[in-house]
Protein backbone atom coordinates (compact mmCIF):
# COMPACT_ATOMS: atom_id res chain seq x y z
CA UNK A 1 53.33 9.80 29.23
CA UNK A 2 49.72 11.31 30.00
CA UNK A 3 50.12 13.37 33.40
CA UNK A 4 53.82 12.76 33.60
CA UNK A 5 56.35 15.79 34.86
CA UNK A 6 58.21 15.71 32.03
CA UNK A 7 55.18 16.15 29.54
CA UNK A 8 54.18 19.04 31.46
CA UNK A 9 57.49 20.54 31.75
CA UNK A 10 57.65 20.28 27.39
CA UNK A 11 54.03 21.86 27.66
CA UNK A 12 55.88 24.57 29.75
CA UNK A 13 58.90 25.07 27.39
CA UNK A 14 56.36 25.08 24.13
CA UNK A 15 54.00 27.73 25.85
CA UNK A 16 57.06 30.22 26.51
CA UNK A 17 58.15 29.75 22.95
CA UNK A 18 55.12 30.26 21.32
CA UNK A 19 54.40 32.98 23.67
CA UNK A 20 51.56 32.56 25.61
CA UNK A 21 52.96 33.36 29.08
CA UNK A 22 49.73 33.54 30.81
CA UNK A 23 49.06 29.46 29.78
CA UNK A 24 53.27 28.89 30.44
CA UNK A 25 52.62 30.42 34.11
CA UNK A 26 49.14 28.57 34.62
CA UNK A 27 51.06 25.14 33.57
CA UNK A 28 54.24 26.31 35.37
CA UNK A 29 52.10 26.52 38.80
CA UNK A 30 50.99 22.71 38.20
CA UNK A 31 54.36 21.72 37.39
CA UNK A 32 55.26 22.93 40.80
CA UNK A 33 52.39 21.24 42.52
CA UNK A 34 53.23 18.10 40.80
CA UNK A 35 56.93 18.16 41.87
CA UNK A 36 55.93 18.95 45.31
CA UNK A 37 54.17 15.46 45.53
CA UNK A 38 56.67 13.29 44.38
CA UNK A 39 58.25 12.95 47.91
CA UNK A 40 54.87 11.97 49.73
CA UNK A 41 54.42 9.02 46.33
CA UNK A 42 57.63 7.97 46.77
CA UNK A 43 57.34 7.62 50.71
CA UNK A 44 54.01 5.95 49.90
CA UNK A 45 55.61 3.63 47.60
CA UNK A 46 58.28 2.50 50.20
CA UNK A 47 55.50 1.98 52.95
CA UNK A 48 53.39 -0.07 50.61
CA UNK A 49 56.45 -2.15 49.27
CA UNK A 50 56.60 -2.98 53.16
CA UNK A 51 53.26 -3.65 53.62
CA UNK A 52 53.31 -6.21 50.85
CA UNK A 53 56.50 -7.91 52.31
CA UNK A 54 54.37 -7.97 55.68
CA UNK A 55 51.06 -9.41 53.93
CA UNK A 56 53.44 -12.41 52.15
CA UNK A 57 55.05 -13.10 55.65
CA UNK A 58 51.60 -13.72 57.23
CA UNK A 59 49.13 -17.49 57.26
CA UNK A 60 46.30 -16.85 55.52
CA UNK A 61 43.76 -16.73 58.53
CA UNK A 62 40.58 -17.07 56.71
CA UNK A 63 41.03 -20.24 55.76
């Protein structure tokens, strides 16, 4: 998948094998930023799956 960690990680793995260790470290140092905002998405995730459970709970007061 487009802009997945694993896709980047294989982009990684073929840069090192093909050699190109200045692209491998470039992609390496987004692969690190990526990982590094997977705990702030998933705490996101959680807050919003509450926030929807709130929203369902509530009378619709426009009406």
């Amino acid at each position: 998948m487009r802009g997945s960690i694993a896709r980047l990680e294989k982009r990684v793995e073929k840069a090192k094998a093909a050699g190109h260790t200045e692209i491998a470290t470039f992609l390496n140092h987004k692969l690190a930023h990526r990982k590094s905002l997977v705990p702030t998405l998933q705490q996101r995730e959680k807050d919003l799956a509450k926030v929807a459970t709130w929203c369902r709970t509530q009378t619709n007061a426009a009406s």
